[in-house]
C-alpha atoms as a PDB file:
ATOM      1  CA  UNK A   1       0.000   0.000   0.000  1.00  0.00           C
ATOM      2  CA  UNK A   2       1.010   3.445  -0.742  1.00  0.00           C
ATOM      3  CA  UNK A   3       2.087   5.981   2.241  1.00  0.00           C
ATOM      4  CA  UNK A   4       1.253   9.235   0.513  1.00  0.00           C
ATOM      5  CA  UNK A   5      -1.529  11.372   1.980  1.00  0.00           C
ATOM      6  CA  UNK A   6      -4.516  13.047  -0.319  1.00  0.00           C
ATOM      7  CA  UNK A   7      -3.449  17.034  -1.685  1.00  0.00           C
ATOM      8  CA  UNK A   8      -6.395  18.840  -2.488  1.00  0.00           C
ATOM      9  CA  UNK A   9      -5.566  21.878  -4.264  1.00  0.00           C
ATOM     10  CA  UNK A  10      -4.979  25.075  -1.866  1.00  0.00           C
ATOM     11  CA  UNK A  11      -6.474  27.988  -2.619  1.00  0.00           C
ATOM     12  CA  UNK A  12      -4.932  31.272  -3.600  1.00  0.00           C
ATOM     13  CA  UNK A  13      -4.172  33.854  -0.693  1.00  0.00           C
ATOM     14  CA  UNK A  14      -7.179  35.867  -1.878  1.00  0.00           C
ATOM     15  CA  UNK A  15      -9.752  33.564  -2.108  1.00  0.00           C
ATOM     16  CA  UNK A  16      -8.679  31.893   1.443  1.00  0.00           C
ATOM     17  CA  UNK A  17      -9.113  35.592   2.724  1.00  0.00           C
ATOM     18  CA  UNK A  18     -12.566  35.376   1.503  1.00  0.00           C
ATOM     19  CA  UNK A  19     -13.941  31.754   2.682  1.00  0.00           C
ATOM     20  CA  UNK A  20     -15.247  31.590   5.904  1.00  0.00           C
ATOM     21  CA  UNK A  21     -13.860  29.147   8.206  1.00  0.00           C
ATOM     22  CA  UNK A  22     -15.816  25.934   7.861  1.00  0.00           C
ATOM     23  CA  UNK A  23     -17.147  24.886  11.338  1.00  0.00           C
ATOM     24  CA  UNK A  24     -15.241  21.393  12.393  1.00  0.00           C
ATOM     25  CA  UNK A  25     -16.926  18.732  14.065  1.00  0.00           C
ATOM     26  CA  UNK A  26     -14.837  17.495  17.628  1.00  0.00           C
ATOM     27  CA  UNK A  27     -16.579  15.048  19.519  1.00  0.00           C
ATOM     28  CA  UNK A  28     -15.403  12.917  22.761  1.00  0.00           C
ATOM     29  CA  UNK A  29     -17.154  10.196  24.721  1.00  0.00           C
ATOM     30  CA  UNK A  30     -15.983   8.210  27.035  1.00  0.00           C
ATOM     31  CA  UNK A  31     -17.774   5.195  29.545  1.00  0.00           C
ATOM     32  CA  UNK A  32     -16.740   3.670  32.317  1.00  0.00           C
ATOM     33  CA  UNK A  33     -18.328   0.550  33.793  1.00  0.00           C
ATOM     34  CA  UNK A  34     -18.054  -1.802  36.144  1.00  0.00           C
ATOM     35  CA  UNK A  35     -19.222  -5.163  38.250  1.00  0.00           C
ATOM     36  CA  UNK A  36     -21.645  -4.214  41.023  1.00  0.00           C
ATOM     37  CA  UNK A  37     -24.709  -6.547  42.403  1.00  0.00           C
ATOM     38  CA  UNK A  38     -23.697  -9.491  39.789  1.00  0.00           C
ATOM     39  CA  UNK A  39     -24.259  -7.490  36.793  1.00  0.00           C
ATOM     40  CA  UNK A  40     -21.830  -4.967  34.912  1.00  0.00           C
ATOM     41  CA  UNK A  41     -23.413  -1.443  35.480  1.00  0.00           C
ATOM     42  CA  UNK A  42     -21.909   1.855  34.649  1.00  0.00           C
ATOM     43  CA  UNK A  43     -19.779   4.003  36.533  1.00  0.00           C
ATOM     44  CA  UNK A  44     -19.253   7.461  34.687  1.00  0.00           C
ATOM     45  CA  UNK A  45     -20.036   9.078  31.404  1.00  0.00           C
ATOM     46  CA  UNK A  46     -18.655  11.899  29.791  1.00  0.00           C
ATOM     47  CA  UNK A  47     -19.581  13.186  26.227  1.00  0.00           C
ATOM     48  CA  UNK A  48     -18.432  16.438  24.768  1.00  0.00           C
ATOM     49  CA  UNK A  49     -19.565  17.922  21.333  1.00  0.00           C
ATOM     50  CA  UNK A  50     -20.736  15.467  18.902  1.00  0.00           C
ATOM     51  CA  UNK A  51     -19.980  12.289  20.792  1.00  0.00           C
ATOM     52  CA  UNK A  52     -23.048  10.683  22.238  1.00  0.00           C
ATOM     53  CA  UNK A  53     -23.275   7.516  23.877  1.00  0.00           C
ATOM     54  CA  UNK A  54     -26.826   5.500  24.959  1.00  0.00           C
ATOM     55  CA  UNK A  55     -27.362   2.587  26.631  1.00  0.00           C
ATOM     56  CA  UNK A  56     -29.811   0.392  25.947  1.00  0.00           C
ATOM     57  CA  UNK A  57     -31.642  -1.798  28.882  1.00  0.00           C
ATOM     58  CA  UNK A  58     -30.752  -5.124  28.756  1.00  0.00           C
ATOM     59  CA  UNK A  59     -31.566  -7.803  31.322  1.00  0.00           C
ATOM     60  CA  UNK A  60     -28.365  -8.855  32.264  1.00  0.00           C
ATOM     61  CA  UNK A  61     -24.476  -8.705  30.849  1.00  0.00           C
ATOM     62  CA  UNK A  62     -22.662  -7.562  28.628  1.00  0.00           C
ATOM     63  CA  UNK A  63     -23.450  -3.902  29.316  1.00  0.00           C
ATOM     64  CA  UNK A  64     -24.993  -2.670  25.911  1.00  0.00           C
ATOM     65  CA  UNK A  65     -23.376   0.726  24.865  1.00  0.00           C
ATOM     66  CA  UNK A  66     -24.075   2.428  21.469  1.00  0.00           C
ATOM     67  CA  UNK A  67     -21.952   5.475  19.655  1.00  0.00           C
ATOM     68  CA  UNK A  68     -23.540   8.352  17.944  1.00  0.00           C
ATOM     69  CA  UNK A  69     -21.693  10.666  16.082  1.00  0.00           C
ATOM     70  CA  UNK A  70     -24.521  13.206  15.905  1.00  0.00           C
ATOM     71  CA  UNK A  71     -22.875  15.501  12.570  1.00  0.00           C
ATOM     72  CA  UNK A  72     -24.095  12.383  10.487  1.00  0.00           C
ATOM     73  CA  UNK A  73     -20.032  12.071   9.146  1.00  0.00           C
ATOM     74  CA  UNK A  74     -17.061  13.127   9.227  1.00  0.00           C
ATOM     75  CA  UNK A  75     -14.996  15.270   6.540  1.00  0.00           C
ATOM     76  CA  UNK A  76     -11.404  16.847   6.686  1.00  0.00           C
ATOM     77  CA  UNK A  77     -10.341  18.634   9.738  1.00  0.00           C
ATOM     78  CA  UNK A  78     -13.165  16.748  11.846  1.00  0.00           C
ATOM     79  CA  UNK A  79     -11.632  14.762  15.356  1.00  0.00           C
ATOM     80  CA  UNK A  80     -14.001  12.199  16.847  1.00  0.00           C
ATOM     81  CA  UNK A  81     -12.364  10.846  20.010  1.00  0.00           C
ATOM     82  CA  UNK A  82     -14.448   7.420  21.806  1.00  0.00           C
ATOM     83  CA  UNK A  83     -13.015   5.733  25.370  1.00  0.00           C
ATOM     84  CA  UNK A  84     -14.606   2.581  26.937  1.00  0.00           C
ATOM     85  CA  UNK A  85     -12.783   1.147  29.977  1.00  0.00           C
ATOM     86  CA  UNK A  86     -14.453  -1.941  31.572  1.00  0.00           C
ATOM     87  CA  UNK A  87     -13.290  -2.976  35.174  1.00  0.00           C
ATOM     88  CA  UNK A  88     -12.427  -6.857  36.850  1.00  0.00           C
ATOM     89  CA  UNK A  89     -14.853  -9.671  35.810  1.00  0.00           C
ATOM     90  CA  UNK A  90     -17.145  -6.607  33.790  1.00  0.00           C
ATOM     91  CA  UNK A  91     -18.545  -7.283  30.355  1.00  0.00           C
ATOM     92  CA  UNK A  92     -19.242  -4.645  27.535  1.00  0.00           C
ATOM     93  CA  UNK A  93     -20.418  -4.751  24.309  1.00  0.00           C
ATOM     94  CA  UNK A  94     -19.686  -1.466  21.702  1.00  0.00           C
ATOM     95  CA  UNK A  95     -21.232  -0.991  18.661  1.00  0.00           C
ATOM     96  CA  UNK A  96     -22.476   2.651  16.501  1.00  0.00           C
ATOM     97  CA  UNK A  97     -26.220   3.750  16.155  1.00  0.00           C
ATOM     98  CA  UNK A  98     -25.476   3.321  11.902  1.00  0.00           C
ATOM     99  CA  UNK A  99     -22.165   3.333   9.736  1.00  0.00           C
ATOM    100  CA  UNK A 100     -20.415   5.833   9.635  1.00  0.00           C
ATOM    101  CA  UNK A 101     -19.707   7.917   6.638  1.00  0.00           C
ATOM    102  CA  UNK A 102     -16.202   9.990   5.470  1.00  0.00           C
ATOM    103  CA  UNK A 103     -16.876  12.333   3.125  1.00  0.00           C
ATOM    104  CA  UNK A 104     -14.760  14.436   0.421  1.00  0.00           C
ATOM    105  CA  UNK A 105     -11.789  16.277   1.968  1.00  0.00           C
ATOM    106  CA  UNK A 106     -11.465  19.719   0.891  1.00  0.00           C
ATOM    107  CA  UNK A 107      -8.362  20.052   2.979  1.00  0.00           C
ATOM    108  CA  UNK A 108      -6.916  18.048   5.947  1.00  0.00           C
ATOM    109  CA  UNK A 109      -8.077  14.717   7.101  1.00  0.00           C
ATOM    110  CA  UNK A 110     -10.693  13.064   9.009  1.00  0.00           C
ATOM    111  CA  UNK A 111      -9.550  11.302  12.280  1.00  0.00           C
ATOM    112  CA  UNK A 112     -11.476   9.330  14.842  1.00  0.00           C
ATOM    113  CA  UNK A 113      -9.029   7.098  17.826  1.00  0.00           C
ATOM    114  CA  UNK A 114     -10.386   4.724  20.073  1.00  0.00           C
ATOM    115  CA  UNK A 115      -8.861   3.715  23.289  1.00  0.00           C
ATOM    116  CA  UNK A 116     -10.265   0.349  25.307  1.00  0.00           C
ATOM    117  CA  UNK A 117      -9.319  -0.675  28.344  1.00  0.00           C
ATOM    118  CA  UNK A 118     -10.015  -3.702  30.254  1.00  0.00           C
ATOM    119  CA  UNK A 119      -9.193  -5.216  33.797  1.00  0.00           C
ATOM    120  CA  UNK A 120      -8.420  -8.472  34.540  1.00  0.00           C
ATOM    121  CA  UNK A 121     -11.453 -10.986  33.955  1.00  0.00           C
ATOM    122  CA  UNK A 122     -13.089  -8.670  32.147  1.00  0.00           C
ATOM    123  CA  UNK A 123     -14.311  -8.827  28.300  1.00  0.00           C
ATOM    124  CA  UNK A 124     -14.995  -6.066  25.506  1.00  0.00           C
ATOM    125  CA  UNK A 125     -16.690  -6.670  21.851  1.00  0.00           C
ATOM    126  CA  UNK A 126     -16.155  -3.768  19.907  1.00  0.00           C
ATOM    127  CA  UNK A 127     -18.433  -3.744  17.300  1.00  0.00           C
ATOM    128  CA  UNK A 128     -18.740  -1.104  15.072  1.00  0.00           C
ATOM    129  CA  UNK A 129     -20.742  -0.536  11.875  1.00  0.00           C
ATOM    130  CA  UNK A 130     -19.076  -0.179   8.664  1.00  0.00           C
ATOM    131  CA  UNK A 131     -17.336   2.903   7.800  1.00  0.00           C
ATOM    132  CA  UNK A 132     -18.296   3.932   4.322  1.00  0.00           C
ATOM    133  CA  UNK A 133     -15.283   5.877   2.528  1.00  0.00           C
ATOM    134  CA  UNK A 134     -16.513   7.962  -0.335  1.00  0.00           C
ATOM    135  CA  UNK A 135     -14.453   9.420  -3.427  1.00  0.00           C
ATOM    136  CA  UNK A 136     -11.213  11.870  -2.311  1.00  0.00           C
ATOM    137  CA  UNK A 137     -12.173  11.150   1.239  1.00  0.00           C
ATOM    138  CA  UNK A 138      -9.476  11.402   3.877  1.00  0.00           C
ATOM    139  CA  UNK A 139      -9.427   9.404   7.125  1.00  0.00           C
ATOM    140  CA  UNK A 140      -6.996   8.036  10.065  1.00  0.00           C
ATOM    141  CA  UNK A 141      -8.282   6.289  12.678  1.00  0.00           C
ATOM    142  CA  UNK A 142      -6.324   4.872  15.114  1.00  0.00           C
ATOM    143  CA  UNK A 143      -7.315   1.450  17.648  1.00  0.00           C
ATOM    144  CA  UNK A 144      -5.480   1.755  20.925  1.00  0.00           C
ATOM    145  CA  UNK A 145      -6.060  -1.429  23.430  1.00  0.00           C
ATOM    146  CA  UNK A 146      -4.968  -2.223  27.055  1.00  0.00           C
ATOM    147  CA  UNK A 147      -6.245  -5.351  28.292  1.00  0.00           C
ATOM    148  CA  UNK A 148      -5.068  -7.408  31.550  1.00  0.00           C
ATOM    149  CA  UNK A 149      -3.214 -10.275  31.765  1.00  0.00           C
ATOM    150  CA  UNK A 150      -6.772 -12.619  32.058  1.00  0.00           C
ATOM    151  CA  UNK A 151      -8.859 -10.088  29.829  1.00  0.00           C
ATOM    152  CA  UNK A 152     -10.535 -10.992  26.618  1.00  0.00           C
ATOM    153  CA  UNK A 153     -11.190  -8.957  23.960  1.00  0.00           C
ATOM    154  CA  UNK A 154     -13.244  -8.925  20.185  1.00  0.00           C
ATOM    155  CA  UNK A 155     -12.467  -5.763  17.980  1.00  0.00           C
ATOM    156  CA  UNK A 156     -13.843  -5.645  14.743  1.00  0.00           C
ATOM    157  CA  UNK A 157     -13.433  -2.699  11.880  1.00  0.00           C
ATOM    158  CA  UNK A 158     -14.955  -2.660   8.388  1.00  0.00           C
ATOM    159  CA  UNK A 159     -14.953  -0.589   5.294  1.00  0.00           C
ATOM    160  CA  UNK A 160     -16.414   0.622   2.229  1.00  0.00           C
ATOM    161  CA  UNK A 161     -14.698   1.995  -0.009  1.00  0.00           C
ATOM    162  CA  UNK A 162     -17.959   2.801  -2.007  1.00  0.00           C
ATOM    163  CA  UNK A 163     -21.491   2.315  -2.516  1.00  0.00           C
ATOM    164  CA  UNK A 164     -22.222   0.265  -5.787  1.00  0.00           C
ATOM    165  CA  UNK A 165     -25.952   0.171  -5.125  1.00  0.00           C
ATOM    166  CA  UNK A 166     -26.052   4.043  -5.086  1.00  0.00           C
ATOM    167  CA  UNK A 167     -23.458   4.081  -7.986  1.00  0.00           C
ATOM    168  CA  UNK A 168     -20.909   5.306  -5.864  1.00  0.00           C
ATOM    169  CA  UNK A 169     -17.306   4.279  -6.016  1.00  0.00           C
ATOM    170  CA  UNK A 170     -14.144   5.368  -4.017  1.00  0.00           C
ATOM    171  CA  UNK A 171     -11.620   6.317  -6.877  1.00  0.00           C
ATOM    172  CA  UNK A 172      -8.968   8.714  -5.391  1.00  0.00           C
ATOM    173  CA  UNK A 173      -8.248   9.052  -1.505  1.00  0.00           C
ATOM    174  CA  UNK A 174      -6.458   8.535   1.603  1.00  0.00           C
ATOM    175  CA  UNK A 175      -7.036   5.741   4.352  1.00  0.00           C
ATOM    176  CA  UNK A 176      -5.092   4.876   7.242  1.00  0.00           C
ATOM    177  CA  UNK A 177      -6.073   2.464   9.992  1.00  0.00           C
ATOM    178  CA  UNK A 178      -3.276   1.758  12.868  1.00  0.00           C
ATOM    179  CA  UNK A 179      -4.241  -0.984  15.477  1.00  0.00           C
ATOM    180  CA  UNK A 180      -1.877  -1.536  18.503  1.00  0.00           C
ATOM    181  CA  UNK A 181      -3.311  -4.265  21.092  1.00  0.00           C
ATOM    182  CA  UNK A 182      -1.392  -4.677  24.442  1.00  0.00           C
ATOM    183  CA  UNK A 183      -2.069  -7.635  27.231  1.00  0.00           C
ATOM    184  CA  UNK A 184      -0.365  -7.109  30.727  1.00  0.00           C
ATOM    185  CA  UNK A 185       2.102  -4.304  29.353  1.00  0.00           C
ATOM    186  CA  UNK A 186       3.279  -6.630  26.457  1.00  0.00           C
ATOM    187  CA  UNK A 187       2.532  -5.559  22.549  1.00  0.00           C
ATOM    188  CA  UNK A 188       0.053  -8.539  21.456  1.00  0.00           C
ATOM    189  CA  UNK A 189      -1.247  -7.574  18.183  1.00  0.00           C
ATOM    190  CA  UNK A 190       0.055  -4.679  15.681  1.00  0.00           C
ATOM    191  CA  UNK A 191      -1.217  -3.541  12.208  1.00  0.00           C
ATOM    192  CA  UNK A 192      -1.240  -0.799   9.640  1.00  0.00           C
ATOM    193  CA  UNK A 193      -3.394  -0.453   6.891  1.00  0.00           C
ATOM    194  CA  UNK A 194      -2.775   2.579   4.283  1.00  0.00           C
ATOM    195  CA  UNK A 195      -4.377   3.060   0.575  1.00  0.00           C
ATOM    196  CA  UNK A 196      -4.226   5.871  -1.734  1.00  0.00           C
ATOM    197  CA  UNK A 197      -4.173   8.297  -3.381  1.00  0.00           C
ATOM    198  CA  UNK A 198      -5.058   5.746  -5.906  1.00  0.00           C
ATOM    199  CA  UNK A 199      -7.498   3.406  -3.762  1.00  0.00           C
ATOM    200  CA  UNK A 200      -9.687   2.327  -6.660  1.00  0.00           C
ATOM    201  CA  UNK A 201      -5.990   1.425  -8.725  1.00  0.00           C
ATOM    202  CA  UNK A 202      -4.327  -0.096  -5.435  1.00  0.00           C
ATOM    203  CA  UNK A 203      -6.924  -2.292  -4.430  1.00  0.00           C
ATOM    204  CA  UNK A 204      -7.247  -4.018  -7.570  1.00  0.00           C
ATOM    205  CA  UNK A 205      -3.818  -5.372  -7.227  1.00  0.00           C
ATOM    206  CA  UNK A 206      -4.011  -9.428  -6.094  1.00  0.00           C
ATOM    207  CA  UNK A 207      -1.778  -8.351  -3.166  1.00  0.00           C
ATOM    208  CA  UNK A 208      -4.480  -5.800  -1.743  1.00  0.00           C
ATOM    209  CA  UNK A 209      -7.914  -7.438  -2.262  1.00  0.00           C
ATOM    210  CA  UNK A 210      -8.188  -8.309  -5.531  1.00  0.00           C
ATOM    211  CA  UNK A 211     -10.853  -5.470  -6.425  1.00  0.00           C
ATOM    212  CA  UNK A 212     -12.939  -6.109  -3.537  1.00  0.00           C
ATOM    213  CA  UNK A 213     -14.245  -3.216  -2.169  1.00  0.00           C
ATOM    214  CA  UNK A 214     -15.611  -4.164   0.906  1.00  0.00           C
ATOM    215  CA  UNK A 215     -13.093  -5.754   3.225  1.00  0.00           C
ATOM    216  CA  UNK A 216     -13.084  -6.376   7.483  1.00  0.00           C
ATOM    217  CA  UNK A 217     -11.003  -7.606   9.868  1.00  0.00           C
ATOM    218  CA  UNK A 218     -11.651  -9.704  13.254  1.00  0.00           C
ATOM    219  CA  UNK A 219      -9.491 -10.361  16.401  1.00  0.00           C
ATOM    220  CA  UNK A 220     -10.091 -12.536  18.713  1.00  0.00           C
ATOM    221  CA  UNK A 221      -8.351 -12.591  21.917  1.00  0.00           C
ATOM    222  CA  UNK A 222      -9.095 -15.276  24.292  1.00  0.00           C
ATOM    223  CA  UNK A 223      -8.033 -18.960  25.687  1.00  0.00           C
ATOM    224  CA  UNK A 224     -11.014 -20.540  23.514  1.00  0.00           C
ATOM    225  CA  UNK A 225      -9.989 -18.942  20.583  1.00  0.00           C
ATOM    226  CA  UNK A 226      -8.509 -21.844  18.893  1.00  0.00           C
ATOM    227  CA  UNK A 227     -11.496 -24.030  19.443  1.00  0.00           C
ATOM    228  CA  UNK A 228     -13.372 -21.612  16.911  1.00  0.00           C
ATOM    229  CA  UNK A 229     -10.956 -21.276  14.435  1.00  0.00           C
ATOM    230  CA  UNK A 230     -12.523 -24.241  12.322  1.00  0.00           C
ATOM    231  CA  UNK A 231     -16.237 -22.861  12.582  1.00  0.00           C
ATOM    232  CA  UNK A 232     -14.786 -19.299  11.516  1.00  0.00           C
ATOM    233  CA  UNK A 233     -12.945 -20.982   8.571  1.00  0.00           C
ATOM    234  CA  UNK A 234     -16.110 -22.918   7.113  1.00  0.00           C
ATOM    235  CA  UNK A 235     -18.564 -19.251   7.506  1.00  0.00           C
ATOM    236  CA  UNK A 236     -15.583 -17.248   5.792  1.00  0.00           C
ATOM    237  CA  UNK A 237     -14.930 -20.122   3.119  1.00  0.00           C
ATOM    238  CA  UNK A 238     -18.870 -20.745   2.342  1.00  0.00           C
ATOM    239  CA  UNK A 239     -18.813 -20.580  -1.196  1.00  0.00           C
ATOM    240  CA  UNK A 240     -22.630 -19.649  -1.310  1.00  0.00           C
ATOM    241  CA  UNK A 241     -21.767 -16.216   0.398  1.00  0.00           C
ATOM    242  CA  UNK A 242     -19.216 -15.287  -1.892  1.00  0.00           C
ATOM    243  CA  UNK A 243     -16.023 -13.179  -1.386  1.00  0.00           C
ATOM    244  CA  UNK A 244     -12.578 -14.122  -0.258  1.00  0.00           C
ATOM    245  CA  UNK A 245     -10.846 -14.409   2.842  1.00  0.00           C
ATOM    246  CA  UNK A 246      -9.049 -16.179   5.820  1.00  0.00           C
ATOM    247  CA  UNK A 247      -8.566 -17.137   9.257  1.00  0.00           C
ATOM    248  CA  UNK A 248      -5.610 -17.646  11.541  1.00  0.00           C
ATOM    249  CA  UNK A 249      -4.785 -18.562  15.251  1.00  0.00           C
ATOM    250  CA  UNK A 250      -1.535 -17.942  17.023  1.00  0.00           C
ATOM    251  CA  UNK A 251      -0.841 -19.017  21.215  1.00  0.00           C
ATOM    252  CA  UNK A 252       0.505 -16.349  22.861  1.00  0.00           C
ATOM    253  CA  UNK A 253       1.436 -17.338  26.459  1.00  0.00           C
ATOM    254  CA  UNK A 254      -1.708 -18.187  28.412  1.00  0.00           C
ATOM    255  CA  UNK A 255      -4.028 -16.678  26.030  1.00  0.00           C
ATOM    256  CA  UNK A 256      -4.671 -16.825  21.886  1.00  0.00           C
ATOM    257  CA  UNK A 257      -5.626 -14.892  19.139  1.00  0.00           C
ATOM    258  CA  UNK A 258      -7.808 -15.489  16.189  1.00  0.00           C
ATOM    259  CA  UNK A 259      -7.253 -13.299  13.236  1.00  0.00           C
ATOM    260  CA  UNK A 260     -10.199 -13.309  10.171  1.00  0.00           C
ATOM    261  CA  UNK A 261      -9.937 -11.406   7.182  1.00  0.00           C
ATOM    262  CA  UNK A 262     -13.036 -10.482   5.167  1.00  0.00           C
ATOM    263  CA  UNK A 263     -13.409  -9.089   1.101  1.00  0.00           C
ATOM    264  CA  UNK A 264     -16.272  -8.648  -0.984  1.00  0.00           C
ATOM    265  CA  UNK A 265     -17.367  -7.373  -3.375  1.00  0.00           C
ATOM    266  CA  UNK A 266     -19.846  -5.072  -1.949  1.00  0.00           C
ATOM    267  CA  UNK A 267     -21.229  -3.857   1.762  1.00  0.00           C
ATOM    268  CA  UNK A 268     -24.036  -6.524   1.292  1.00  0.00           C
ATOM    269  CA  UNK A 269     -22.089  -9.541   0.444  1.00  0.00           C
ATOM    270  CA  UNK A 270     -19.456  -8.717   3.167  1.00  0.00           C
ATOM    271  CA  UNK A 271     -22.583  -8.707   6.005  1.00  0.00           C
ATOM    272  CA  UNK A 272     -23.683 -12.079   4.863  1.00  0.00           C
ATOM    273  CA  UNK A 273     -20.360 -13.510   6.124  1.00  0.00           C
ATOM    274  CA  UNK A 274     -19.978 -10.680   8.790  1.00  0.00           C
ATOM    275  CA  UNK A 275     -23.026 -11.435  10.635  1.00  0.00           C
ATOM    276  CA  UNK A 276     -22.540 -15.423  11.245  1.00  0.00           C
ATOM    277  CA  UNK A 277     -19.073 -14.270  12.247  1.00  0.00           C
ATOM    278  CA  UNK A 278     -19.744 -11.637  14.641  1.00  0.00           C
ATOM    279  CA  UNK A 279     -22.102 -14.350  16.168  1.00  0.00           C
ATOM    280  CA  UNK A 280     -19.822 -17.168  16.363  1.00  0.00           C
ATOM    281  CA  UNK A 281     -17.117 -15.171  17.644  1.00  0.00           C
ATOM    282  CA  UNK A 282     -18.781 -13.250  20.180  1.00  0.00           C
ATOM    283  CA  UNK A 283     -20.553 -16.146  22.067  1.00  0.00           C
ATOM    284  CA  UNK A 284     -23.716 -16.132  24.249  1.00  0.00           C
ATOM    285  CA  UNK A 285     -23.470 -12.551  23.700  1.00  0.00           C
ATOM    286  CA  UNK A 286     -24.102 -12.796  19.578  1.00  0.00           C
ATOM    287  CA  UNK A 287     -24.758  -9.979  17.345  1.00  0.00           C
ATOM    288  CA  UNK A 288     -25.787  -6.194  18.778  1.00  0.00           C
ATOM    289  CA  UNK A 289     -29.423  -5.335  18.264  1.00  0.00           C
ATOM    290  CA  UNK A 290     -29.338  -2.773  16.387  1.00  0.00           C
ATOM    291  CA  UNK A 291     -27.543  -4.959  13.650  1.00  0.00           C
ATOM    292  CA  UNK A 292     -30.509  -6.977  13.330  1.00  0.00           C
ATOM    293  CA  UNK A 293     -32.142  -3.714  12.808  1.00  0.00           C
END
């Protein structure tokens, strides 16, 4: 993948004199939670700007929690900041009210970072919506994690790069996704995705996906991991859902991790393998509601 980073054209010193300054959207949320009476409840809430956070009632754990980003997408200059930290022995499951959308840059970049935290016993699904990447869009988003030495964790991001049912499709652009997963101190999982400015040309190539313009990726981290590697294999592999893809486990001291890999061709034929997934992987806890939606 290519490093460079999308140029729109700046304008002259007169016209920039003339614009007014486009209003940026900032947004921070972060939630706490915690065990208390046998169930995980929460603790503290903050949310600043366009960061909201609800939580659903649900009859007993994982704690439900579900991210709005109430300016309906991000563009360049926008900064969308989300924090979840779940305590010993708690349970939390993340997910977004509806995907979230990056539009055309006219200058700068989008960027959104997510930090998760989690104590020892304790288990977070993040579980995001897609994030739908339209033409010259620019985006970072960075995926900080901190989990304890008994913690287990399920992160999952996927993308768009287009709409083919609208007619939309993401040509030029810049995309950067940086994931760094730590367990008692030690670096456990590391990754860095980049495209563009050529996405379109770039992900044709066999060595990117092949043309696929829907693609999402799934870590597992937990002892039982390995026993669901076979399951995840024959949902990914299912030649009657189409797309490509993979699935790999690695032991890592007393724990594991179970990497999948989803592409497709579009956002519909990447959920009919997504969904199954999410399910299998997540365990009594399945797919968020408003998935099913």
């Amino acid at each position: 993948m290519t490093d460079d980073t999308l140029a729109p054209q700046p304008a002259s010193p007169s016209d920039a004199a003339a614009l007014p300054v486009a209003q940026r959207v900032a947004g921070l949320g972060r939630l706490f939670c915690g065990k208390s009476r046998g169930r995980t409840r929460l603790r503290r809430l903050y949310q600043d700007g366009s960061a909201k956070i609800r939580l659903p009632a649900v009859q007993g754990d994982p704690l439900e929690a579900v991210l709005i980003n109430t300016a309906g997408g991000l563009t360049g200059g926008d900064r969308l900041g989300w924090t979840v930290e779940v305590d010993a022995d708690a349970s939390a499951s993340v997910t977004t009210q509806a995907c979230e959308k990056v539009y055309r840059a006219a200058a700068d970049r989008a960027e959104t970072s997510v930090g998760l935290r989690v104590g020892p016993g304790g288990r977070i699904a993040w579980l995001p919506q897609e994030t739908i990447v339209f033409d010259n869009a620019a985006f970072a988003r960075t995926l900080d994690v901190e989990l304890a030495q008994d913690a287990e964790a399920l992160v999952l991001e996927a993308t768009l790069f287009g709409r083919l049912a609208m007619g939309e499709r993401t040509v030029n652009g810049s995309f950067h996704d940086r994931w760094r997963i730590r367990q008692n101190g030690v670096l456990f999982h590391a990754e860095d995705f980049r495209v563009g400015p050529q996405i379109a040309a770039t992900l044709q190539r066999p060595a990117a996906t092949g043309g696929a313009l829907a693609v999402a990726t799934l870590l597992l981290i937990s002892p039982q991991a390995e026993s669901l590697l076979e399951p995840a294999r024959a949902i990914i592999g299912d030649p009657t859902m189409g797309g490509s893809g993979g699935a790999s486990f690695w032991s890592v001291g007393r724990s594991g991790k179970l990497l999948a890999r989803l592409c497709a061709g579009d956002g519909y034929q990447l959920r009919k393998r997504l969904v199954p997934l999410v399910e299998l992987l997540n365990g009594r806890a399945g797919l968020p509601k408003l998935w099913s939606l």
